[in-house]
C-alpha atoms as a PDB file:
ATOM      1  CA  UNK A   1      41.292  14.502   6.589  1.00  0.00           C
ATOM      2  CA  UNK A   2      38.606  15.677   8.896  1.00  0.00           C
ATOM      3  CA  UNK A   3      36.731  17.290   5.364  1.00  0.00           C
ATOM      4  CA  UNK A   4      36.898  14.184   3.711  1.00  0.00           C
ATOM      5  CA  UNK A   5      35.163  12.568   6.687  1.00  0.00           C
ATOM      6  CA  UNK A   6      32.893  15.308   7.177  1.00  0.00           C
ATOM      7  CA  UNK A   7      32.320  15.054   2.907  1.00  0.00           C
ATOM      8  CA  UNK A   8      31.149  11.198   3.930  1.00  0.00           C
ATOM      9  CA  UNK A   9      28.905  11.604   6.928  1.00  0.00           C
ATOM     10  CA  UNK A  10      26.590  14.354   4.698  1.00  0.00           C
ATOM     11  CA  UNK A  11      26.445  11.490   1.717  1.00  0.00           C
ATOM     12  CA  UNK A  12      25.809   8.926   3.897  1.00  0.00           C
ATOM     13  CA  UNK A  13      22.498  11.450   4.911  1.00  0.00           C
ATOM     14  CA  UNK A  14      21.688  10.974   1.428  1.00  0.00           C
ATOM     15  CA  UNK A  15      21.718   7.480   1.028  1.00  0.00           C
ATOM     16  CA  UNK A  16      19.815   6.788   4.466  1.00  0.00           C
ATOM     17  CA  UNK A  17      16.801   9.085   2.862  1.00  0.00           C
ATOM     18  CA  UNK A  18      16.982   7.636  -0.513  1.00  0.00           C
ATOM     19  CA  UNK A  19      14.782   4.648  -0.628  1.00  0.00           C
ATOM     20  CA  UNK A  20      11.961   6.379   1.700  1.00  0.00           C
ATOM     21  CA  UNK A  21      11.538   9.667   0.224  1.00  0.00           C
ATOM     22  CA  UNK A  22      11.661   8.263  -3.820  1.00  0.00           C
ATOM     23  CA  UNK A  23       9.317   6.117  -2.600  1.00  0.00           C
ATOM     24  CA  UNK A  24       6.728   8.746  -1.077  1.00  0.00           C
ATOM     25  CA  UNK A  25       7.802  11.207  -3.968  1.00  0.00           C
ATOM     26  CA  UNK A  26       7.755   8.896  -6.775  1.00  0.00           C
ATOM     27  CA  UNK A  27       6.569   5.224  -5.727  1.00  0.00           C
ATOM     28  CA  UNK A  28       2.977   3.391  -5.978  1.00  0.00           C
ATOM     29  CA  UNK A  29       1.260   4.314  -2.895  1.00  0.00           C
ATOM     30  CA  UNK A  30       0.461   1.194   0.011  1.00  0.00           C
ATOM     31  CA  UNK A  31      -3.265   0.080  -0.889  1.00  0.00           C
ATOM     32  CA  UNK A  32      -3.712  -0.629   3.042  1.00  0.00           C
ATOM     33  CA  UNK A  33      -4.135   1.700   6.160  1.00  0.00           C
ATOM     34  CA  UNK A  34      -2.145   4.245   7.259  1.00  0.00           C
ATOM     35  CA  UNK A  35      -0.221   2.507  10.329  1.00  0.00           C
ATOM     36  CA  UNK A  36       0.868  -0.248   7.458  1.00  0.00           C
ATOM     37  CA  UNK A  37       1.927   2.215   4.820  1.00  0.00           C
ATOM     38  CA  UNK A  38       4.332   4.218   7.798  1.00  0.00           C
ATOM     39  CA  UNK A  39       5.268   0.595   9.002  1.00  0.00           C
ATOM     40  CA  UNK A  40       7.028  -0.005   5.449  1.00  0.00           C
ATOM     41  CA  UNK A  41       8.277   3.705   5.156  1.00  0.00           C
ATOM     42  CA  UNK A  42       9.876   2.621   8.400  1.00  0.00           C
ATOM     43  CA  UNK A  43      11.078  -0.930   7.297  1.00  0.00           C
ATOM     44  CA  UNK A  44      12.790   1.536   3.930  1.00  0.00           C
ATOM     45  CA  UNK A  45      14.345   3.661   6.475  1.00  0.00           C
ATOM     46  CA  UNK A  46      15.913   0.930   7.898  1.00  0.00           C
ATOM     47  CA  UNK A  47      16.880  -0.594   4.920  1.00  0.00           C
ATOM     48  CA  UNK A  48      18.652   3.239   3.908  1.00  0.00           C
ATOM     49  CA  UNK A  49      19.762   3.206   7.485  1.00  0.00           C
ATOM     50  CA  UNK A  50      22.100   0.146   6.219  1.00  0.00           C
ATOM     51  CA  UNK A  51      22.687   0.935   3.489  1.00  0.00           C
ATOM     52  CA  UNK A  52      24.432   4.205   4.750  1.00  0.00           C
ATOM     53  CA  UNK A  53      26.369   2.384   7.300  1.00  0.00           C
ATOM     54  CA  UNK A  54      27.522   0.166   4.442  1.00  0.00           C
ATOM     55  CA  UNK A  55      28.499   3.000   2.201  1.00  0.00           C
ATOM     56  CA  UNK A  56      30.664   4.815   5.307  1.00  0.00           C
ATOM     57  CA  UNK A  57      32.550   1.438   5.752  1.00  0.00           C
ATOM     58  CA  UNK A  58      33.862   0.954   1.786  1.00  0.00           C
ATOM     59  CA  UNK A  59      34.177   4.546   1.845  1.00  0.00           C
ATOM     60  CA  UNK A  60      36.603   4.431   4.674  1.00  0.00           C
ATOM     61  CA  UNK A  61      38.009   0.853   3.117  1.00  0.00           C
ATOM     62  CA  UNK A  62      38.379   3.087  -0.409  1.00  0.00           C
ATOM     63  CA  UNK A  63      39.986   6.084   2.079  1.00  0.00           C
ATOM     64  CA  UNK A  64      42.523   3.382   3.462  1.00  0.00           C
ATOM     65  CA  UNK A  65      43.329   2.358   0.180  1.00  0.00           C
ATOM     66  CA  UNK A  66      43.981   5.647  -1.189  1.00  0.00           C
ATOM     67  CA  UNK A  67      45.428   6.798   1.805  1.00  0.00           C
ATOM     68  CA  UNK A  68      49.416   7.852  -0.095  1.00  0.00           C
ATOM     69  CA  UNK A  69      47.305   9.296  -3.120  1.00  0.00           C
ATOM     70  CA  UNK A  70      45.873  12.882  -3.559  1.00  0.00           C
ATOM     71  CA  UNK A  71      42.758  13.403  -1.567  1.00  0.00           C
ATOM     72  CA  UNK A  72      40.903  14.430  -4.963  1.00  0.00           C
ATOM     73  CA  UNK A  73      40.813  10.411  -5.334  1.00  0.00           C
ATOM     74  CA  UNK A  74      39.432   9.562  -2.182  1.00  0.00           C
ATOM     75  CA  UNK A  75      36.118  12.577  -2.672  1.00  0.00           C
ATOM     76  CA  UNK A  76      35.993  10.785  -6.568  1.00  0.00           C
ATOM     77  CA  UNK A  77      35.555   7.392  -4.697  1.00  0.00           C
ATOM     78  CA  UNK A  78      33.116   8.832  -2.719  1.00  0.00           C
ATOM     79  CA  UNK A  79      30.970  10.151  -4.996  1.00  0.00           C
ATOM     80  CA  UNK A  80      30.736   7.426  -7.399  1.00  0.00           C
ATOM     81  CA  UNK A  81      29.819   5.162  -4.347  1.00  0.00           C
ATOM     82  CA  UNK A  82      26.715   7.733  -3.543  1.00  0.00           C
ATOM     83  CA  UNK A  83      25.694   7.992  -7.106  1.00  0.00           C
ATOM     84  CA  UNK A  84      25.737   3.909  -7.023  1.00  0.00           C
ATOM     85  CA  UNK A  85      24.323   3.424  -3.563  1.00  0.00           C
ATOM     86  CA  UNK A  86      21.743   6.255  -3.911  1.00  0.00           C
ATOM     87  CA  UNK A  87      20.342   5.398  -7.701  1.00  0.00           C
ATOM     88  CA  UNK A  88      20.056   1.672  -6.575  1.00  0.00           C
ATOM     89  CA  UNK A  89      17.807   2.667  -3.947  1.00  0.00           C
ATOM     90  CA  UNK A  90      15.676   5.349  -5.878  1.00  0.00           C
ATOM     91  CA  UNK A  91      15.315   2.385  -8.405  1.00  0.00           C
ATOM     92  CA  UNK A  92      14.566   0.083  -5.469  1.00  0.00           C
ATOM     93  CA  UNK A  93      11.922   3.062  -4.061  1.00  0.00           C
ATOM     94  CA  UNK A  94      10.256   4.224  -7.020  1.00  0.00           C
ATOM     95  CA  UNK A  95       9.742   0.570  -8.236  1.00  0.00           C
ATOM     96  CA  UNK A  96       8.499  -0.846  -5.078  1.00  0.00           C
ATOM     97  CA  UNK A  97       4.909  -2.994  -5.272  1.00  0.00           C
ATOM     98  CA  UNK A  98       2.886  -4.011  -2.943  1.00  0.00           C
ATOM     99  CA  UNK A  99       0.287  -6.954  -2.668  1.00  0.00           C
ATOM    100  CA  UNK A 100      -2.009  -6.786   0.021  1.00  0.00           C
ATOM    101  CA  UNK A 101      -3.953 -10.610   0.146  1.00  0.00           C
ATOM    102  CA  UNK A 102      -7.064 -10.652   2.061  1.00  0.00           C
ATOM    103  CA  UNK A 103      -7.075 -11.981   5.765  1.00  0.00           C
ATOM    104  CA  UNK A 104      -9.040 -15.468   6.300  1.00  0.00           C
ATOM    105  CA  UNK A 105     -10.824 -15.777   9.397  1.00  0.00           C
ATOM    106  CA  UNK A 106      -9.012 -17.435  12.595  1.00  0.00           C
ATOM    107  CA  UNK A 107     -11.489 -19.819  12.529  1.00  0.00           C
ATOM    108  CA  UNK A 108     -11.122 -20.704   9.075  1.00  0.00           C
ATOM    109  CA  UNK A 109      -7.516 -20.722   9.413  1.00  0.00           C
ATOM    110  CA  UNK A 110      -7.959 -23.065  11.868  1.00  0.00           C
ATOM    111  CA  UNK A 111     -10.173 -25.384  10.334  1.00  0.00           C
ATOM    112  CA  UNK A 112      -7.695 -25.417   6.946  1.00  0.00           C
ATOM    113  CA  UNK A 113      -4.240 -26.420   9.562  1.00  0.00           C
ATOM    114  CA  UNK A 114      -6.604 -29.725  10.148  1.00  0.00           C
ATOM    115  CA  UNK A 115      -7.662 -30.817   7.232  1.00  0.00           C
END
């Protein structure tokens, strides 16, 4: 039990780093500055970060489930949710655009709200 736990806690590892690192490995690069580009690295850590929380909860749903079977069904489960939850977010990382508009003056901001 405490294996199949253990097998789910080092997956979930690689689904939280999936969508950042594709993206640095593989991804178009942020055409901004540097404290942008790490702010959306961040934001795709996050994103990973809930994605793994989401993968340990239907991997413990799937565990529950399978709970009178052979363990051999619950560590199947488990890998066919990584392979799905980890290639979605490659995909997600390595296909990842950004558009970077230019700023308008405050002033001419301003003057656009009024007219």
């Amino acid at each position: 039990m405490l294996r199949l736990v253990a097998l789910r806690v080092v997956l979930s590892g690689g689904v939280l780093v999936a969508l950042p690192f594709s993206n640095l490995q593989w991804g178009a690069s942020y055409p901004g500055g540097g404290p942008d580009a790490l702010a959306f690295i961040g934001i795709f850590g996050f994103i990973g970060l809930l994605a793994a929380l989401l993968f340990v909860a239907v991997g413990s749903l799937a565990q529950f489930l399978l709970r009178r079977r052979a363990p051999r069904y619950t560590v199947l489960v488990d890998v066919v949710l990584f392979l799905a939850f980890a290639g979605a977010l490659s995909y997600a990382g390595v296909t990842a655009r950004y558009t970077d508009t230019e700023a308008k003056p405050p002033l001419e901001h301003a003057q656009l709200l009024h007219e």
